[in-house]
PDB file of N, CA and C in Angstrom:
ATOM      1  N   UNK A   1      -2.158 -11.294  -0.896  1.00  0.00           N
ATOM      2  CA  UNK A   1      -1.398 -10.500  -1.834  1.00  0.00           C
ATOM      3  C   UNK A   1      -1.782  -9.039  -1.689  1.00  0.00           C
ATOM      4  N   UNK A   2      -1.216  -8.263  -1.993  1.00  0.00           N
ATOM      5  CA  UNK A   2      -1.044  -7.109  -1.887  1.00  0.00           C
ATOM      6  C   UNK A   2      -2.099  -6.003  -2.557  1.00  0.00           C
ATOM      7  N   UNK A   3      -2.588  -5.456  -2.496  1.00  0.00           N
ATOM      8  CA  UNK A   3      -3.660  -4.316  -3.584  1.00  0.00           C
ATOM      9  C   UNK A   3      -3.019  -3.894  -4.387  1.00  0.00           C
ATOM     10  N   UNK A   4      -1.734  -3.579  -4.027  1.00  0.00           N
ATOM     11  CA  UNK A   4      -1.100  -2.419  -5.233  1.00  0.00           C
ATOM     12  C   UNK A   4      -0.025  -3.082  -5.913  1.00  0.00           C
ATOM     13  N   UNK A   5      -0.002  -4.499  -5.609  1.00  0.00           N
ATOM     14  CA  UNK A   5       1.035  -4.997  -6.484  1.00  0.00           C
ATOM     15  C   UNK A   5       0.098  -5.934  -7.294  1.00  0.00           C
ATOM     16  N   UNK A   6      -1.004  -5.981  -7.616  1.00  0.00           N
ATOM     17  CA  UNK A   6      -1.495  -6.423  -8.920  1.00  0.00           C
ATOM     18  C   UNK A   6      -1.575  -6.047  -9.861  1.00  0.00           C
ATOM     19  N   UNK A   7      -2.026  -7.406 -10.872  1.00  0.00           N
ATOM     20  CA  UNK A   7      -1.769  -6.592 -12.596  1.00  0.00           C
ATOM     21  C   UNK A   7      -2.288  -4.944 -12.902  1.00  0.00           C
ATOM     22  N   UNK A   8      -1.986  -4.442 -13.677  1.00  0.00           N
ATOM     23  CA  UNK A   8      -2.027  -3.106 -14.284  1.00  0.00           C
ATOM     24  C   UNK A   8      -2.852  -3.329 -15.210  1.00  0.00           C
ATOM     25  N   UNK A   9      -3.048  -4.566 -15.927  1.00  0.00           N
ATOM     26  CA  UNK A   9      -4.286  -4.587 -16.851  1.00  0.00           C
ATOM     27  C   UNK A   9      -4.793  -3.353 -17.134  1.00  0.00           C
ATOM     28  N   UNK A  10      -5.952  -3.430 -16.603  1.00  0.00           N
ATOM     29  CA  UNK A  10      -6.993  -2.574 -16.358  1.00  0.00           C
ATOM     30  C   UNK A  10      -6.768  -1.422 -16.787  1.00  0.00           C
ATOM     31  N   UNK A  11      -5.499  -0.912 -15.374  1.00  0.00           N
ATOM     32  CA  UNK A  11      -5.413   0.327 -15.706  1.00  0.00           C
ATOM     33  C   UNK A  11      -4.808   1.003 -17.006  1.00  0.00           C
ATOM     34  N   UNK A  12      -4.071   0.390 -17.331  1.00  0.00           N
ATOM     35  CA  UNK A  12      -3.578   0.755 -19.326  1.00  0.00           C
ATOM     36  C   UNK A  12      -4.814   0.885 -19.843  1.00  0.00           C
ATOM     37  N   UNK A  13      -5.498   0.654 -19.901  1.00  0.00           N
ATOM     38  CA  UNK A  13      -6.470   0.078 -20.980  1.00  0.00           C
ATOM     39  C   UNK A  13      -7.187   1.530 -20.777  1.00  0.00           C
ATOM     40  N   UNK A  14      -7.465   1.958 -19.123  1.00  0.00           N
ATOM     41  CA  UNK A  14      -7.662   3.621 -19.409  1.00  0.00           C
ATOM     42  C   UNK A  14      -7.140   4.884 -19.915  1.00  0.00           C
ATOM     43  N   UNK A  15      -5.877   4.546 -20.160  1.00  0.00           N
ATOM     44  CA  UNK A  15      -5.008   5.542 -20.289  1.00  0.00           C
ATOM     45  C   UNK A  15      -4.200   4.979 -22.082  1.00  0.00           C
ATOM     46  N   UNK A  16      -5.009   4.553 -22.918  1.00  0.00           N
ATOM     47  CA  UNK A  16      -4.348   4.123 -23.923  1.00  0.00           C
ATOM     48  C   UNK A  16      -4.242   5.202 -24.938  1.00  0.00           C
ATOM     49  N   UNK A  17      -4.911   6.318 -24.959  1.00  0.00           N
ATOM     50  CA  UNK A  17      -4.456   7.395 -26.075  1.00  0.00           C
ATOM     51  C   UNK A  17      -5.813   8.654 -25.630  1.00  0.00           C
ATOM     52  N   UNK A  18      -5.567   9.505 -26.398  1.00  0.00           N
ATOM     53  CA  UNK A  18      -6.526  10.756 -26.669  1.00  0.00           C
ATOM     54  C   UNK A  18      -7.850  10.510 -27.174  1.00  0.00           C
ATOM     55  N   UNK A  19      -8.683  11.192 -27.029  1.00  0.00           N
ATOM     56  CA  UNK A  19     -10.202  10.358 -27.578  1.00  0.00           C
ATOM     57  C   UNK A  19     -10.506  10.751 -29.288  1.00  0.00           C
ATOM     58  N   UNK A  20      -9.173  11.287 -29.399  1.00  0.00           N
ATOM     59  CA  UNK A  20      -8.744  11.750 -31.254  1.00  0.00           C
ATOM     60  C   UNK A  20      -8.407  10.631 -32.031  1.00  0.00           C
ATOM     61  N   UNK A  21      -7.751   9.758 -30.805  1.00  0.00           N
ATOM     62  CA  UNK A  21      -7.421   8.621 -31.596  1.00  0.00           C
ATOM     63  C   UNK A  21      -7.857   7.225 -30.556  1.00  0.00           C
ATOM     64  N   UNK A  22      -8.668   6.846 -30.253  1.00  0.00           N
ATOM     65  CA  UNK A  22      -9.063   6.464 -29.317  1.00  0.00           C
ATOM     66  C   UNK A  22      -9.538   4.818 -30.102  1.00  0.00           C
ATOM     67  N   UNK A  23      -9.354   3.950 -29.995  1.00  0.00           N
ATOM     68  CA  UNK A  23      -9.827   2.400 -30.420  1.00  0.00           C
ATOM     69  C   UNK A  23     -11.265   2.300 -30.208  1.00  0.00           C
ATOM     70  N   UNK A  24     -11.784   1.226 -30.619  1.00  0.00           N
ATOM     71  CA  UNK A  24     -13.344   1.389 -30.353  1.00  0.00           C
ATOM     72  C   UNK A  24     -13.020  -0.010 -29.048  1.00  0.00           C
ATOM     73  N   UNK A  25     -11.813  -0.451 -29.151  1.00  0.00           N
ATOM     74  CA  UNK A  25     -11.747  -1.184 -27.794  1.00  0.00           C
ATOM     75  C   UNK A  25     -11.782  -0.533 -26.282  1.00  0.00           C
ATOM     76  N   UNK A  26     -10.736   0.593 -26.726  1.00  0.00           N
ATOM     77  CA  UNK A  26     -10.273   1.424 -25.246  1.00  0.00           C
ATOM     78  C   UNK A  26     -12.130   2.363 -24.919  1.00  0.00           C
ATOM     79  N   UNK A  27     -12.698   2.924 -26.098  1.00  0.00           N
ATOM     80  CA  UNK A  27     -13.985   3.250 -25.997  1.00  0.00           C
ATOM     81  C   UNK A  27     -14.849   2.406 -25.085  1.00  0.00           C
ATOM     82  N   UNK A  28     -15.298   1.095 -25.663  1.00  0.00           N
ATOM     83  CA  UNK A  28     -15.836   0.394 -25.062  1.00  0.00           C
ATOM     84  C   UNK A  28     -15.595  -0.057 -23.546  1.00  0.00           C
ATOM     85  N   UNK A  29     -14.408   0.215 -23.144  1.00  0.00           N
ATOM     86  CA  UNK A  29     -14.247  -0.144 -21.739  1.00  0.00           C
ATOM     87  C   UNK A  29     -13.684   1.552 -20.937  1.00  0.00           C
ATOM     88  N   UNK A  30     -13.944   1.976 -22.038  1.00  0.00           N
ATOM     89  CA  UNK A  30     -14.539   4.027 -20.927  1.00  0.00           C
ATOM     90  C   UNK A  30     -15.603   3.779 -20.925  1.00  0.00           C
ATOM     91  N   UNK A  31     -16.522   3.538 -21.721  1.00  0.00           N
ATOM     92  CA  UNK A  31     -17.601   3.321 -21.747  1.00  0.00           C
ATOM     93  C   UNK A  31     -18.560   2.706 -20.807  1.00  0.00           C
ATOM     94  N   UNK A  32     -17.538   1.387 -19.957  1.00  0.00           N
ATOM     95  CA  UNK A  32     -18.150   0.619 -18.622  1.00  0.00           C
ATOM     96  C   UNK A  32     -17.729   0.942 -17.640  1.00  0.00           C
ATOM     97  N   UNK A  33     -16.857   2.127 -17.526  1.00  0.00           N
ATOM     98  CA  UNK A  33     -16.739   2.612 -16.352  1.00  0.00           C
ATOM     99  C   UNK A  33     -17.269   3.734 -16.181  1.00  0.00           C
ATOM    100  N   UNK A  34     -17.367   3.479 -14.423  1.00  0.00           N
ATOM    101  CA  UNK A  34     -18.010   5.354 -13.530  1.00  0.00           C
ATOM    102  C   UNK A  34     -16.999   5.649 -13.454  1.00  0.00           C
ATOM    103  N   UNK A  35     -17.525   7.163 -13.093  1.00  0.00           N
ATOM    104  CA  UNK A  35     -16.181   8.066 -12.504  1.00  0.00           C
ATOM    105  C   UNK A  35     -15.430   7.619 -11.230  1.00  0.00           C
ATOM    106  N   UNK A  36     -16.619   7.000 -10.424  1.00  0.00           N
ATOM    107  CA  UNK A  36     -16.167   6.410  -9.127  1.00  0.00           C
ATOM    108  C   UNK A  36     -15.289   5.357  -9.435  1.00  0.00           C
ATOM    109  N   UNK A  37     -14.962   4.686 -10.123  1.00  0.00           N
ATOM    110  CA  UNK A  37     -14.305   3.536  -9.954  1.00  0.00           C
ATOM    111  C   UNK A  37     -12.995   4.352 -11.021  1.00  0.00           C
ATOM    112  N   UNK A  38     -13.337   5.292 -11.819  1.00  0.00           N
ATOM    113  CA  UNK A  38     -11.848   5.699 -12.389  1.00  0.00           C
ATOM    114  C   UNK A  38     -11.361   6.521 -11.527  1.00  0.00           C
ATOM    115  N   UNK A  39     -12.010   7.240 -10.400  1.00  0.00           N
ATOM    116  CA  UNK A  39     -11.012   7.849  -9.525  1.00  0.00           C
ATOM    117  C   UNK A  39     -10.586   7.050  -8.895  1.00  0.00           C
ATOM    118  N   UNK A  40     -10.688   5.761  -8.211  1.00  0.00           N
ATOM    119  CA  UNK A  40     -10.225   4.947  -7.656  1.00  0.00           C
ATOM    120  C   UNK A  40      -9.310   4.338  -7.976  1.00  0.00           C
ATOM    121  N   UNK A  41      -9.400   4.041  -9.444  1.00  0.00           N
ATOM    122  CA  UNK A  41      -8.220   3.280 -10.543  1.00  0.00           C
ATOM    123  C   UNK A  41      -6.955   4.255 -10.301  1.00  0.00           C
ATOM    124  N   UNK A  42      -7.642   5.947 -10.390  1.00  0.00           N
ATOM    125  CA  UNK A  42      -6.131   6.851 -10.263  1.00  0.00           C
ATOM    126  C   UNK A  42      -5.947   6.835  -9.287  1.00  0.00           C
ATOM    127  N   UNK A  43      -6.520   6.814  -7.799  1.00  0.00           N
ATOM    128  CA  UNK A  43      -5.718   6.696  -6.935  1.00  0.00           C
ATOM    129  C   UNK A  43      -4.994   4.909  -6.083  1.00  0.00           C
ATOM    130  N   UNK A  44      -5.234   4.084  -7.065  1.00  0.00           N
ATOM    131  CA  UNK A  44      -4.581   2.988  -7.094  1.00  0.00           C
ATOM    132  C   UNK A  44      -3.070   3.300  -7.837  1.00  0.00           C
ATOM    133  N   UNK A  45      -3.353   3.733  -8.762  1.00  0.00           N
ATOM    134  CA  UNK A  45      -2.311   3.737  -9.594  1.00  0.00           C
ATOM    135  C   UNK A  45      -1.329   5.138  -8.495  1.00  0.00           C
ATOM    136  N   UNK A  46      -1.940   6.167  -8.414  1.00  0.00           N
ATOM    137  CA  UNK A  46      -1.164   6.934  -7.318  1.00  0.00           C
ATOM    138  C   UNK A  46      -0.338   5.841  -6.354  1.00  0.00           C
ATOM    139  N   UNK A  47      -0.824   4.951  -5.854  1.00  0.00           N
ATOM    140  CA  UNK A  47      -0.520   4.691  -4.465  1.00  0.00           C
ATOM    141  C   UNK A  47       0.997   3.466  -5.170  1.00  0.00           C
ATOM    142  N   UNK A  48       0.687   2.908  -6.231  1.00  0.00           N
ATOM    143  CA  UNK A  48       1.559   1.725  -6.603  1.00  0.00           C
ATOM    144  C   UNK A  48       2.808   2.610  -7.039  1.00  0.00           C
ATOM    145  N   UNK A  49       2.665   3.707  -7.885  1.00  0.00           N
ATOM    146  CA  UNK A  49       3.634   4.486  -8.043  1.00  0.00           C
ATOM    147  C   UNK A  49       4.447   5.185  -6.471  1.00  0.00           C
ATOM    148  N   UNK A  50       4.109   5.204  -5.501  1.00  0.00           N
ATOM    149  CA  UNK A  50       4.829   5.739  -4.144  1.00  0.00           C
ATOM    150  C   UNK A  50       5.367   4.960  -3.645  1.00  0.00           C
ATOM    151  N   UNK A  51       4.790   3.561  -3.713  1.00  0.00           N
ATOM    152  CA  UNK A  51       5.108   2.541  -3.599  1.00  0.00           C
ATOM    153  C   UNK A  51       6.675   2.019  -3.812  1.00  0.00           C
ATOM    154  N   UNK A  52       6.324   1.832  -4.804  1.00  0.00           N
ATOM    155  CA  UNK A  52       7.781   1.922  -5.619  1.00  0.00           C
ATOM    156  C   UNK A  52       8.573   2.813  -5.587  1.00  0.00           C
ATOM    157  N   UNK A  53       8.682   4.119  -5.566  1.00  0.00           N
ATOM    158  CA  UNK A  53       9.283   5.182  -4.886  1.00  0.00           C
ATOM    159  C   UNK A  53       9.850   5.138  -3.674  1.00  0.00           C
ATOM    160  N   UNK A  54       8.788   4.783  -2.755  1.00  0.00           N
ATOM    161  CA  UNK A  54       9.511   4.348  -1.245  1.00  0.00           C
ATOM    162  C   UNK A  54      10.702   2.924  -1.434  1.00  0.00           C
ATOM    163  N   UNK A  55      10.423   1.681  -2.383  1.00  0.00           N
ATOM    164  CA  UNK A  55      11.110   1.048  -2.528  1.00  0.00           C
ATOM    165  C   UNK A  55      12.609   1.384  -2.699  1.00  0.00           C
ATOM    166  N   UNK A  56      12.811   2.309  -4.228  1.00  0.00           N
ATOM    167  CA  UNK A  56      13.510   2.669  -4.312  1.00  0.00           C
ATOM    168  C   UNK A  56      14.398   3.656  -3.904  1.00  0.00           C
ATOM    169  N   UNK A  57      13.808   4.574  -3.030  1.00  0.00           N
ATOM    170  CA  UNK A  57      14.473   5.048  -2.005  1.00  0.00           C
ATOM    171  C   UNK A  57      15.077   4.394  -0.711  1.00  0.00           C
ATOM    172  N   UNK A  58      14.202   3.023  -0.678  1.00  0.00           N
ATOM    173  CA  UNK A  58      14.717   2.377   0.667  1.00  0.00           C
ATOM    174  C   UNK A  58      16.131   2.024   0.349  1.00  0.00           C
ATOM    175  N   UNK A  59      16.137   1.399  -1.044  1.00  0.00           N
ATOM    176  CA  UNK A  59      17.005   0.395  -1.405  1.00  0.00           C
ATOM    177  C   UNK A  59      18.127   1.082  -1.056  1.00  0.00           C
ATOM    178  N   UNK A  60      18.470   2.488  -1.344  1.00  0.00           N
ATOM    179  CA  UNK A  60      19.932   3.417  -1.585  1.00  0.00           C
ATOM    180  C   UNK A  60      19.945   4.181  -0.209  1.00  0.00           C
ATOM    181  N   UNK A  61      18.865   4.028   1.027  1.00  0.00           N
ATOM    182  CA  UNK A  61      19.152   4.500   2.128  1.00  0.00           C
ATOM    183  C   UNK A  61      18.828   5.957   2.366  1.00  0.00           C
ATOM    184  N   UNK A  62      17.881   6.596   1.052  1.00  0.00           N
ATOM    185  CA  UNK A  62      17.692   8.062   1.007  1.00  0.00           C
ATOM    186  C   UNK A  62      16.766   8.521   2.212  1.00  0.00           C
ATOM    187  N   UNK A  63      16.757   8.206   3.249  1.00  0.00           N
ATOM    188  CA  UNK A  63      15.907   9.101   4.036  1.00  0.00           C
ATOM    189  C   UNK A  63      14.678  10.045   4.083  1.00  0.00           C
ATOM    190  N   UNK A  64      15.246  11.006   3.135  1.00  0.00           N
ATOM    191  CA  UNK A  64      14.509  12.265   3.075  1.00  0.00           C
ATOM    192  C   UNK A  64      13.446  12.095   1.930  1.00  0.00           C
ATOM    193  N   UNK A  65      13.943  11.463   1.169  1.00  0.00           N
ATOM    194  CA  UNK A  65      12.867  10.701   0.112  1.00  0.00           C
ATOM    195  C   UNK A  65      11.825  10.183   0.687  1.00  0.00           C
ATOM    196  N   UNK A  66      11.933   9.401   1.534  1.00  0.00           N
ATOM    197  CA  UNK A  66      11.376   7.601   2.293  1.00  0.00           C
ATOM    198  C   UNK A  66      10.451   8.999   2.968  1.00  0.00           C
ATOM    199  N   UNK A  67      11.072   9.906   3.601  1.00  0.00           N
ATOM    200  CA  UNK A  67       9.641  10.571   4.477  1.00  0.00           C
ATOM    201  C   UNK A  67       8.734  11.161   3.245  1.00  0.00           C
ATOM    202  N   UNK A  68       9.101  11.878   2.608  1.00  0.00           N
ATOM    203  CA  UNK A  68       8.402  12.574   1.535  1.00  0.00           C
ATOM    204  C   UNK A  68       7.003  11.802   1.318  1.00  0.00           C
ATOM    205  N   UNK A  69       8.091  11.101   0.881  1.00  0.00           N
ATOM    206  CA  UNK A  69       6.696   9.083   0.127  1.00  0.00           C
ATOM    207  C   UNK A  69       5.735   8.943   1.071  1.00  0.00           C
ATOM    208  N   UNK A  70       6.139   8.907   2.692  1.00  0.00           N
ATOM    209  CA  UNK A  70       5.159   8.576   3.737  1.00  0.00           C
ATOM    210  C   UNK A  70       4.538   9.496   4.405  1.00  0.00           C
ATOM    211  N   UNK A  71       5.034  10.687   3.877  1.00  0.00           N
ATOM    212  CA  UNK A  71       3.775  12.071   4.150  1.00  0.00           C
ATOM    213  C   UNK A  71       2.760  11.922   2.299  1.00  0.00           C
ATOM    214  N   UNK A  72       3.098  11.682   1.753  1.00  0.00           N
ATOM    215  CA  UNK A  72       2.398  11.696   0.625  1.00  0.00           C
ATOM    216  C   UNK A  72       1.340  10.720   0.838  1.00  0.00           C
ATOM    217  N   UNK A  73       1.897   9.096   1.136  1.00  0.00           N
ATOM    218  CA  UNK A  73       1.441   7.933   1.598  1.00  0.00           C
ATOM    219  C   UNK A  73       0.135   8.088   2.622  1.00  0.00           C
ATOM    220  N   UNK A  74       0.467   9.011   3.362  1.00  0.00           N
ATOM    221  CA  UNK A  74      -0.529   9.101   4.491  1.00  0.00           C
ATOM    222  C   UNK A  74      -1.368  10.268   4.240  1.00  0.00           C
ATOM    223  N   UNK A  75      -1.252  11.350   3.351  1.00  0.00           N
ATOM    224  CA  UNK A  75      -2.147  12.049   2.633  1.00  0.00           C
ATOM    225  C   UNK A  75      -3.296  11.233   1.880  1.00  0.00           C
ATOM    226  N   UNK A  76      -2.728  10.299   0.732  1.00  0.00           N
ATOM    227  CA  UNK A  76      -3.561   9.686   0.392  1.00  0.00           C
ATOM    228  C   UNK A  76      -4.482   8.578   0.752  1.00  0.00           C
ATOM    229  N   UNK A  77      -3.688   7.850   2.278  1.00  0.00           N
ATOM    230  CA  UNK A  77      -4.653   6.927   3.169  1.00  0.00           C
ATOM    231  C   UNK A  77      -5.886   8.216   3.220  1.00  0.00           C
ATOM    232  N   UNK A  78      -5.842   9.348   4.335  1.00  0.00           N
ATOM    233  CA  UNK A  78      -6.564   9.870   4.434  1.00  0.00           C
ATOM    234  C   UNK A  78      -7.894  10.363   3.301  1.00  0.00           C
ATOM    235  N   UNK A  79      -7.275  10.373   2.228  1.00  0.00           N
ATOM    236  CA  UNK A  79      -8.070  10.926   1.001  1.00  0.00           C
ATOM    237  C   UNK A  79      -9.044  10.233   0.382  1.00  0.00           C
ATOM    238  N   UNK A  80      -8.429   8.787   0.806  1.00  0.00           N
ATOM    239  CA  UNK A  80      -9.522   6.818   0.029  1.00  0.00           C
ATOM    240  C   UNK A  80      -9.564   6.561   1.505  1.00  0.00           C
ATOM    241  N   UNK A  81     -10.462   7.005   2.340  1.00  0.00           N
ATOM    242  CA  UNK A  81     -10.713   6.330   3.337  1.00  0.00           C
ATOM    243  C   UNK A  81     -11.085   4.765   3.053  1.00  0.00           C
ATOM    244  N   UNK A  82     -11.668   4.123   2.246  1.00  0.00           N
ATOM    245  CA  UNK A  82     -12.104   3.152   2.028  1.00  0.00           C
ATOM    246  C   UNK A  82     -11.413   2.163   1.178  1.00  0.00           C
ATOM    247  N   UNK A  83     -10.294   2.728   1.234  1.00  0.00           N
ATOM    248  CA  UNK A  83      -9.580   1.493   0.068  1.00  0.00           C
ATOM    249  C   UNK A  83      -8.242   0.744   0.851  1.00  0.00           C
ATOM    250  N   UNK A  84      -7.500  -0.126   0.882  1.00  0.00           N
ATOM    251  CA  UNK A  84      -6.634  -0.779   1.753  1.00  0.00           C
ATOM    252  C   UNK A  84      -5.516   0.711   2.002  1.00  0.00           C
ATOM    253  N   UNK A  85      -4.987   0.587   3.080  1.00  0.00           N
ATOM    254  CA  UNK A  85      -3.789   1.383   3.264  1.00  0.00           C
ATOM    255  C   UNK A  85      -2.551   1.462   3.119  1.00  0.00           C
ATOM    256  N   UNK A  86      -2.473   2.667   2.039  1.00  0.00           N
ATOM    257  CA  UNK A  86      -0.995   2.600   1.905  1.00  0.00           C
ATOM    258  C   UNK A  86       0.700   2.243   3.217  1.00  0.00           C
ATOM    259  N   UNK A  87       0.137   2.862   4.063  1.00  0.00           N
ATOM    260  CA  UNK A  87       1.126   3.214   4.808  1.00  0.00           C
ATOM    261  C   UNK A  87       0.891   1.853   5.256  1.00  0.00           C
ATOM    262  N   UNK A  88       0.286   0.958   5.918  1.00  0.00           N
ATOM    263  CA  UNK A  88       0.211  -0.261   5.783  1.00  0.00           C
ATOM    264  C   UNK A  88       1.075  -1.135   5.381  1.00  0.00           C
ATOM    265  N   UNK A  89       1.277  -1.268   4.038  1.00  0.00           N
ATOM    266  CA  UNK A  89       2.018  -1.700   2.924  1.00  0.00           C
ATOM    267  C   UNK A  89       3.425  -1.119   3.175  1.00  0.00           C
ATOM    268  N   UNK A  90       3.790   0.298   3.558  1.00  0.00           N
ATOM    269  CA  UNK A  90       5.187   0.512   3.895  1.00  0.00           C
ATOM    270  C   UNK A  90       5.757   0.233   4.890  1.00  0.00           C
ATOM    271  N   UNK A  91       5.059   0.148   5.728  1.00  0.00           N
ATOM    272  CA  UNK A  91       5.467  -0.593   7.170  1.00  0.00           C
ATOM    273  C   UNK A  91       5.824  -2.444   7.134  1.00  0.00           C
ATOM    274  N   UNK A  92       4.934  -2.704   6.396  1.00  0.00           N
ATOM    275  CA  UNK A  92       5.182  -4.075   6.013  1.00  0.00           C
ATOM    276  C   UNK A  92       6.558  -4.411   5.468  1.00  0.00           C
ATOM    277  N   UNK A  93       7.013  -3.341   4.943  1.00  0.00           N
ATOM    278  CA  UNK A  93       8.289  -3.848   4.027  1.00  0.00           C
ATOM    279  C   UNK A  93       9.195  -4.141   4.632  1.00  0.00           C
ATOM    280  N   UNK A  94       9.292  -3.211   6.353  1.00  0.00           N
ATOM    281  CA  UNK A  94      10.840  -3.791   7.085  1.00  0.00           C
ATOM    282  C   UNK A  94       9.849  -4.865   7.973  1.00  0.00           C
ATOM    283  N   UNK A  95       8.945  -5.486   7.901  1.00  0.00           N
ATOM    284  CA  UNK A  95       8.382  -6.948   8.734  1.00  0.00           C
ATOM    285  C   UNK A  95       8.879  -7.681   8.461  1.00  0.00           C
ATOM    286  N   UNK A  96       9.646  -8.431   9.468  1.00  0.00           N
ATOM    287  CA  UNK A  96       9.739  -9.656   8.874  1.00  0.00           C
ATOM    288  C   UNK A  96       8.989 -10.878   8.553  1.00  0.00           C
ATOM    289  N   UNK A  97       8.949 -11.260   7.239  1.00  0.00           N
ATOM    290  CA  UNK A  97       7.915 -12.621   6.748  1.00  0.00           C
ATOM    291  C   UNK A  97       7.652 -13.386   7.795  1.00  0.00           C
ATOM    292  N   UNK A  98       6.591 -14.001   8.282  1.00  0.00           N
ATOM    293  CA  UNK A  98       6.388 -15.632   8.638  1.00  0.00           C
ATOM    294  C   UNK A  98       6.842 -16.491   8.054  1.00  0.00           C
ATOM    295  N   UNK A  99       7.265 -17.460   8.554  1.00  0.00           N
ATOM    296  CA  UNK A  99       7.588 -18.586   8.110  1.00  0.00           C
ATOM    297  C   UNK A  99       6.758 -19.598   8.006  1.00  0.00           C
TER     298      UNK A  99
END
């Protein structure tokens, strides 16, 4: 399965309000995270959002979009050296499945 097409859980749970109004739930789980793993969360969440972008540009045939996404796409491979690759994942989309 895919990296960037899993649950979002997580990531809501960082982004649930201002620390003005902040739950002592959403606290508690800022609270267990590093910075390292919340920059990672944002650039997960970066990459699922282009994702989908490239999708939806594929779908309507926009071209100029689809490159945009895969210069962006390949900015951010470069940027998470260490995390699965986006551009990867876009190339995959015109593969055809195994059977």
């Amino acid at each position: 399965m895919s990296p960037y097409l899993m649950s979002t859980t997580a990531l809501a749970s960082l982004s649930d309000a201002d620390t003005a109004t902040v739950s002592s739930l959403a606290a508690r789980r800022r609270s267990q995270i590093t910075v390292a793993q919340a920059e990672q969360l944002a650039a997960d969440r970066l990459a699922v959002s282009l994702l989908s972008e490239f999708r939806a540009a594929w779908s309507v045939g926009d071209h100029d979009q689809m490159s945009a996404v895969m210069l962006a796409a390949i900015d951010l491979d470069r940027a998470t050296p260490g995390s699965p690759r986006l551009m990867d994942e876009i190339r995959g989309l015109s593969t055809p499945a195994a059977a």
